[in-house]
C-alpha atoms as a PDB file:
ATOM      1  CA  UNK A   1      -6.141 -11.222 -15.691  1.00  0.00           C
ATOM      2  CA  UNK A   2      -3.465  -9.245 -13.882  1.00  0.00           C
ATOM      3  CA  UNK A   3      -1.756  -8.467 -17.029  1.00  0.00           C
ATOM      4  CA  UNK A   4      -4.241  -5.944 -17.502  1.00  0.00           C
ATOM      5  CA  UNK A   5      -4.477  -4.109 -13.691  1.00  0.00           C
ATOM      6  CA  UNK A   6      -1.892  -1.129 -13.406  1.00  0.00           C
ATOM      7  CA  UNK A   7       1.078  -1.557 -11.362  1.00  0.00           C
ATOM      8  CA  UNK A   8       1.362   0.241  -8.057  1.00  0.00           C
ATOM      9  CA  UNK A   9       4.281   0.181  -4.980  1.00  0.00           C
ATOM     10  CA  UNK A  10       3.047   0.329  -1.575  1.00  0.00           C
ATOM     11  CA  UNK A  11       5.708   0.838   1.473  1.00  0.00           C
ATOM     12  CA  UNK A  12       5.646   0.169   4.896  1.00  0.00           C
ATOM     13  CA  UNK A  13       7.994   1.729   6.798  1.00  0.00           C
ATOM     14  CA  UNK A  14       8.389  -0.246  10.174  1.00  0.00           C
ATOM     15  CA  UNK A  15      10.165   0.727  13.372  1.00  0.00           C
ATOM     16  CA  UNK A  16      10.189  -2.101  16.043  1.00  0.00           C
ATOM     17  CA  UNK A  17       5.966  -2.682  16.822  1.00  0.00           C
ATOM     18  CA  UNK A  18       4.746   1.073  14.550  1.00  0.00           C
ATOM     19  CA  UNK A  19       4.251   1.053  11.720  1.00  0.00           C
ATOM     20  CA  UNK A  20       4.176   4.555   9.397  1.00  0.00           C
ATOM     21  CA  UNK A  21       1.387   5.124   7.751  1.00  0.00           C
ATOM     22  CA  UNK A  22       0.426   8.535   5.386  1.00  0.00           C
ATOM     23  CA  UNK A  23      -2.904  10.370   5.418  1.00  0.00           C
ATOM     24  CA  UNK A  24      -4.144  10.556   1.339  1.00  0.00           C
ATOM     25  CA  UNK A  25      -4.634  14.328   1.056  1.00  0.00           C
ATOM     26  CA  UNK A  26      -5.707  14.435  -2.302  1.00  0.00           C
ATOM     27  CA  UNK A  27      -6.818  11.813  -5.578  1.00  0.00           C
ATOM     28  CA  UNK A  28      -7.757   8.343  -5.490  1.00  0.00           C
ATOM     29  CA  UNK A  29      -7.777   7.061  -1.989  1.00  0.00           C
ATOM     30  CA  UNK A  30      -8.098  10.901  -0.521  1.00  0.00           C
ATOM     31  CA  UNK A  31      -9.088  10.959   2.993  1.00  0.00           C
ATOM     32  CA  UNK A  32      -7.803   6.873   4.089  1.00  0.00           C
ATOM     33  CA  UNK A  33      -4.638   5.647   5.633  1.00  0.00           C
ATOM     34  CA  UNK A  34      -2.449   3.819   3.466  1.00  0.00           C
ATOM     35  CA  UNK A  35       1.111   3.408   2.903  1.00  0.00           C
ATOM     36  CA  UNK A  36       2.817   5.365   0.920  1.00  0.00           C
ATOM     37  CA  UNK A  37       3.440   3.823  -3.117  1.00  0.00           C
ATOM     38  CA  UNK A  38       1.826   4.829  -6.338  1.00  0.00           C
ATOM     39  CA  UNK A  39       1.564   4.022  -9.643  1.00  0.00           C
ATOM     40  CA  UNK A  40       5.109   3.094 -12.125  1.00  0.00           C
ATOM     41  CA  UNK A  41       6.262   5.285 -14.736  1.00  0.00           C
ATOM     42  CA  UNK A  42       7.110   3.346 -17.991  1.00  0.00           C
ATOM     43  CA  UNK A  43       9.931   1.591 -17.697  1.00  0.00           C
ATOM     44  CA  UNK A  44      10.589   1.830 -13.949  1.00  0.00           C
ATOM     45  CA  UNK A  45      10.654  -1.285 -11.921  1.00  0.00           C
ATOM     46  CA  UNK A  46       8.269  -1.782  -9.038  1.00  0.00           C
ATOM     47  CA  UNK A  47      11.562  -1.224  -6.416  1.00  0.00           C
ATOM     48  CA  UNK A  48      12.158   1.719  -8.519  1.00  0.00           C
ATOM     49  CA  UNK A  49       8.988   2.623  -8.167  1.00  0.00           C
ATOM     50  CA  UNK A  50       8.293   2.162  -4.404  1.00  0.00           C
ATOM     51  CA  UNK A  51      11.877   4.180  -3.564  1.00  0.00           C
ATOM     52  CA  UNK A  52      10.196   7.087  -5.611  1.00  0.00           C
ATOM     53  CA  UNK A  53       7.186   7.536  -4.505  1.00  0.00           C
ATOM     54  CA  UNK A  54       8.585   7.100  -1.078  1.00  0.00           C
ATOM     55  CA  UNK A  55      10.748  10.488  -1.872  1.00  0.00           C
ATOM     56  CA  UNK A  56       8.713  12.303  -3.478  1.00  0.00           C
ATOM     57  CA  UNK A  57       5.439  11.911  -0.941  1.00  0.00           C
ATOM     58  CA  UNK A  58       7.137  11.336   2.490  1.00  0.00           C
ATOM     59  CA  UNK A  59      11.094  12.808   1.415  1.00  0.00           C
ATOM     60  CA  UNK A  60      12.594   9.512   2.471  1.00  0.00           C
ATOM     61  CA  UNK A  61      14.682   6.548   0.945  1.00  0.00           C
ATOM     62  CA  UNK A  62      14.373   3.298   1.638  1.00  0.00           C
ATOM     63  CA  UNK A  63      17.722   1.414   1.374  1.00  0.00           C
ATOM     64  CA  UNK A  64      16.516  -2.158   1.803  1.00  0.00           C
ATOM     65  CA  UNK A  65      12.663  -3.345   0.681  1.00  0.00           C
ATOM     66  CA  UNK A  66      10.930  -6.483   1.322  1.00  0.00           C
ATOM     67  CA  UNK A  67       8.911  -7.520  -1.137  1.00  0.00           C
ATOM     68  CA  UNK A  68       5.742  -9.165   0.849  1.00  0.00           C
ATOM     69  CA  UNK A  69       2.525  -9.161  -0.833  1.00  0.00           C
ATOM     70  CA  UNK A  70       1.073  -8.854  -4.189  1.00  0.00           C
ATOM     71  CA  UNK A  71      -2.518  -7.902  -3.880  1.00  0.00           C
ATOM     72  CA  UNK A  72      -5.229  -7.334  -6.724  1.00  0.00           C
ATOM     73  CA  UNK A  73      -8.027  -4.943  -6.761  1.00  0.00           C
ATOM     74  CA  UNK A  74     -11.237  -5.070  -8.761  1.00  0.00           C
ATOM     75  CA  UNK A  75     -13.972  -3.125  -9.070  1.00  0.00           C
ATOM     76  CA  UNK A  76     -16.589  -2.608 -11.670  1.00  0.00           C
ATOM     77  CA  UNK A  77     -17.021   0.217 -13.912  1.00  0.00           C
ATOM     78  CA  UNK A  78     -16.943   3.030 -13.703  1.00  0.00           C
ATOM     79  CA  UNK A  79     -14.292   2.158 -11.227  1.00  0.00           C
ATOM     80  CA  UNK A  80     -12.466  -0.735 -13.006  1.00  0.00           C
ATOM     81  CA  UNK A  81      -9.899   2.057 -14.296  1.00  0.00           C
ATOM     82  CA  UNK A  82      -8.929   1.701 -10.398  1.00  0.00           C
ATOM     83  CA  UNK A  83      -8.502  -2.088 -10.891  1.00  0.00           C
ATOM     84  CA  UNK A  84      -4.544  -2.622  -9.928  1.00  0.00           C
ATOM     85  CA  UNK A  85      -1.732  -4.843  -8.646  1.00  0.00           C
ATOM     86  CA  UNK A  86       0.173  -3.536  -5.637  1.00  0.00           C
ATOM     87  CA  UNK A  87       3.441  -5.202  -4.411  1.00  0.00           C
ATOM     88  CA  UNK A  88       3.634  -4.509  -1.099  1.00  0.00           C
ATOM     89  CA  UNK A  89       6.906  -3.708   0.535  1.00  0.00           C
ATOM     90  CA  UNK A  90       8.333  -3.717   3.999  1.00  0.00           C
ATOM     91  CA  UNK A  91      11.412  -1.397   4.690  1.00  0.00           C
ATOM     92  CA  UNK A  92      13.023  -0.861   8.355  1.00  0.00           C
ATOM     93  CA  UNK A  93      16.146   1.101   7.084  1.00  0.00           C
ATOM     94  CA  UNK A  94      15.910   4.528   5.123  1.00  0.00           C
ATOM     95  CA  UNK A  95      17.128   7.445   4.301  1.00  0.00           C
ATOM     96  CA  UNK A  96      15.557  10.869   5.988  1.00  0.00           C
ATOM     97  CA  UNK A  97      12.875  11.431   8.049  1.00  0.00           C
ATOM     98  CA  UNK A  98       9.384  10.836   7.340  1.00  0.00           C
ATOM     99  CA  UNK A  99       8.112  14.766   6.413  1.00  0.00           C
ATOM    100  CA  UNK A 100       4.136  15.643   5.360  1.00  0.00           C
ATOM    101  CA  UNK A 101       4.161  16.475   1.247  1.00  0.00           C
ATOM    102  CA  UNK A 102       1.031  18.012  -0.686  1.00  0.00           C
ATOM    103  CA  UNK A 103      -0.040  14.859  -1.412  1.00  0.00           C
ATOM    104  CA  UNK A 104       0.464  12.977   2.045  1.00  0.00           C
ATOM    105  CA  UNK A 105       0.408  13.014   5.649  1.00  0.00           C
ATOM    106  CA  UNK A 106       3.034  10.340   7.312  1.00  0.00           C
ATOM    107  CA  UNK A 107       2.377   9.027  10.889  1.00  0.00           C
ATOM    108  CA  UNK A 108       3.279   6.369  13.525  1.00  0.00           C
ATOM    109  CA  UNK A 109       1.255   3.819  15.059  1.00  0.00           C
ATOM    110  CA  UNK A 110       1.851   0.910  17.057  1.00  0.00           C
ATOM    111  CA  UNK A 111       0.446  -2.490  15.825  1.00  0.00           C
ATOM    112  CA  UNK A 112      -2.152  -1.970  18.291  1.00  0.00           C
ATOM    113  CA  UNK A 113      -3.708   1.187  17.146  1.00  0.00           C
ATOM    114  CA  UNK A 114      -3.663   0.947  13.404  1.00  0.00           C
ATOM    115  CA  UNK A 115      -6.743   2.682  12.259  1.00  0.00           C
ATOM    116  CA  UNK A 116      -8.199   0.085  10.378  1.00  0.00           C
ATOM    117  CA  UNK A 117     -11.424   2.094  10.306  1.00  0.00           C
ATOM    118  CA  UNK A 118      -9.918   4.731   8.135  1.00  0.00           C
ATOM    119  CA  UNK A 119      -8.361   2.267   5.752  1.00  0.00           C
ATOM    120  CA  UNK A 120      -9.169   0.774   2.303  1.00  0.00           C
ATOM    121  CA  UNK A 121     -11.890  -2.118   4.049  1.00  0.00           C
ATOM    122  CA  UNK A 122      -9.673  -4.765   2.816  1.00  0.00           C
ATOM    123  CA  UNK A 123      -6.698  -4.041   5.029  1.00  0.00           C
ATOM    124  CA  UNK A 124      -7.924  -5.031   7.664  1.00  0.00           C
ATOM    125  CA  UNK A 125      -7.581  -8.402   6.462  1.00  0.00           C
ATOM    126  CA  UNK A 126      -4.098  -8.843   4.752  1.00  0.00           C
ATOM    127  CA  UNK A 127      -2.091  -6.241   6.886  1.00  0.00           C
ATOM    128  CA  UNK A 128      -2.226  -8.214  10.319  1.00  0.00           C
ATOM    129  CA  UNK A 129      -1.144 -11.081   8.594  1.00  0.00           C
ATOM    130  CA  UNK A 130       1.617  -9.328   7.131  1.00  0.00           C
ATOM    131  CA  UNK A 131       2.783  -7.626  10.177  1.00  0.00           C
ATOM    132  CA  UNK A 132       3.106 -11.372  11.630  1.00  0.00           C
ATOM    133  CA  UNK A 133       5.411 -12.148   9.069  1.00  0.00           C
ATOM    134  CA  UNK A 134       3.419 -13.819   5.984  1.00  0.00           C
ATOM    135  CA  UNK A 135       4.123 -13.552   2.715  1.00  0.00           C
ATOM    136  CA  UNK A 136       0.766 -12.974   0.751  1.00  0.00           C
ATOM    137  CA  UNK A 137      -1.075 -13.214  -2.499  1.00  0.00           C
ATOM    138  CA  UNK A 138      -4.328 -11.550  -2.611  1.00  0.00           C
ATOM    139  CA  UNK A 139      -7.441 -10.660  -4.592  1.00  0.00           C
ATOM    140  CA  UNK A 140     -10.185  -8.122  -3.289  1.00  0.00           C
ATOM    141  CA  UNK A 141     -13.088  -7.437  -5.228  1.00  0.00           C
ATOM    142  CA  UNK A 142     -14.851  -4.007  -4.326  1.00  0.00           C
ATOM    143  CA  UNK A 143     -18.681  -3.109  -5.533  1.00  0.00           C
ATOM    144  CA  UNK A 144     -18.819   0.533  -7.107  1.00  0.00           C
ATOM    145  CA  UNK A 145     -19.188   2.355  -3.674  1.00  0.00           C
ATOM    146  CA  UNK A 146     -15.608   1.007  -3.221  1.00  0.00           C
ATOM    147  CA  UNK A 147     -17.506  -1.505  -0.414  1.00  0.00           C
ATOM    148  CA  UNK A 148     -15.673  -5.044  -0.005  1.00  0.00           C
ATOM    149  CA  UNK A 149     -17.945  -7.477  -1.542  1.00  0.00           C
ATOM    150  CA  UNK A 150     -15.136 -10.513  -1.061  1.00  0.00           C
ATOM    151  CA  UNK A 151     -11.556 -11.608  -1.197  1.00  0.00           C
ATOM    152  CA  UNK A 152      -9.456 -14.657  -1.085  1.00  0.00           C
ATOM    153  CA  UNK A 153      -5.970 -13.996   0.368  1.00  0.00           C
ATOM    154  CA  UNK A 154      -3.095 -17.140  -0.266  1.00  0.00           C
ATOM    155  CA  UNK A 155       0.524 -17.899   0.987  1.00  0.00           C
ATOM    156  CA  UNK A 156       3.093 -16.256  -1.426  1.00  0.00           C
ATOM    157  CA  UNK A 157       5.473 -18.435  -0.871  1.00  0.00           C
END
């Protein structure tokens, strides 16, 4: 089943207990927190991938990434051309300085104020569990309101 969800990068930058997370300003997602990632270009590897987007939507490099999730997302049509695989990378070394783009709006927060409520509603359940230190394989299924309707998250390793 995953052969056919599109491939997306999202990064976490981390800094002792924040985290960096970028305001959507515009497209799919417009208005949440996220990380910052996006869809590959042909060819490009997911690292690839996840150091681009990085530069082009916050003007920084990560120089080392964790790979620690892979998470699939469902939904029905018409929404099921939003059906993708993210890997999910921690980085706490890069390149730059987090800056705002047209596209995105980096910010800090400490573990303990992550805006959950602003977030895709199934982050709340795999990014604490990342943030301890686990290794994840995921699958959220969304209804066409992009509600949660379920999920089933597994060890990676």
């Amino acid at each position: 089943m995953s052969e056919s969800l599109r491939q997306v990068s999202i990064v976490l930058l981390l800094k002792k207990k924040n985290i960096l997370l970028a305001m959507k300003k515009r497209g799919f997602g417009q208005g949440l927190w996220n990380g910052v990632g996006g869809k590959s270009d042909p060819g490009e590897t997911i690292e690839d991938t996840a150091i681009r987007e990085c530069q082009e939507e916050i003007s920084v490099t990560p120089t080392k990434l964790t790979k620690v999730a892979i998470l699939n997302f469902y939904s029905p049509p018409p929404n099921s051309k939003n059906n993708q695989q993210a890997y999910v990378f921690v980085s706490e070394h890069w390149e730059g300085e987090p800056t705002e783009s047209e596209e995105m709006s980096p910010q800090w927060f400490s573990f303990d104020s992550i805006p959950y409520s602003k977030m895709w509603p199934g982050d709340k359940h795999w990014l604490p569990l990342v943030l301890d230190g686990k290794k994840l394989d995921a699958d959220f299924t969304f209804d066409d309101d992009n509600r949660l309707l379920g999920y089933e998250i597994r060890d990676l390793d």
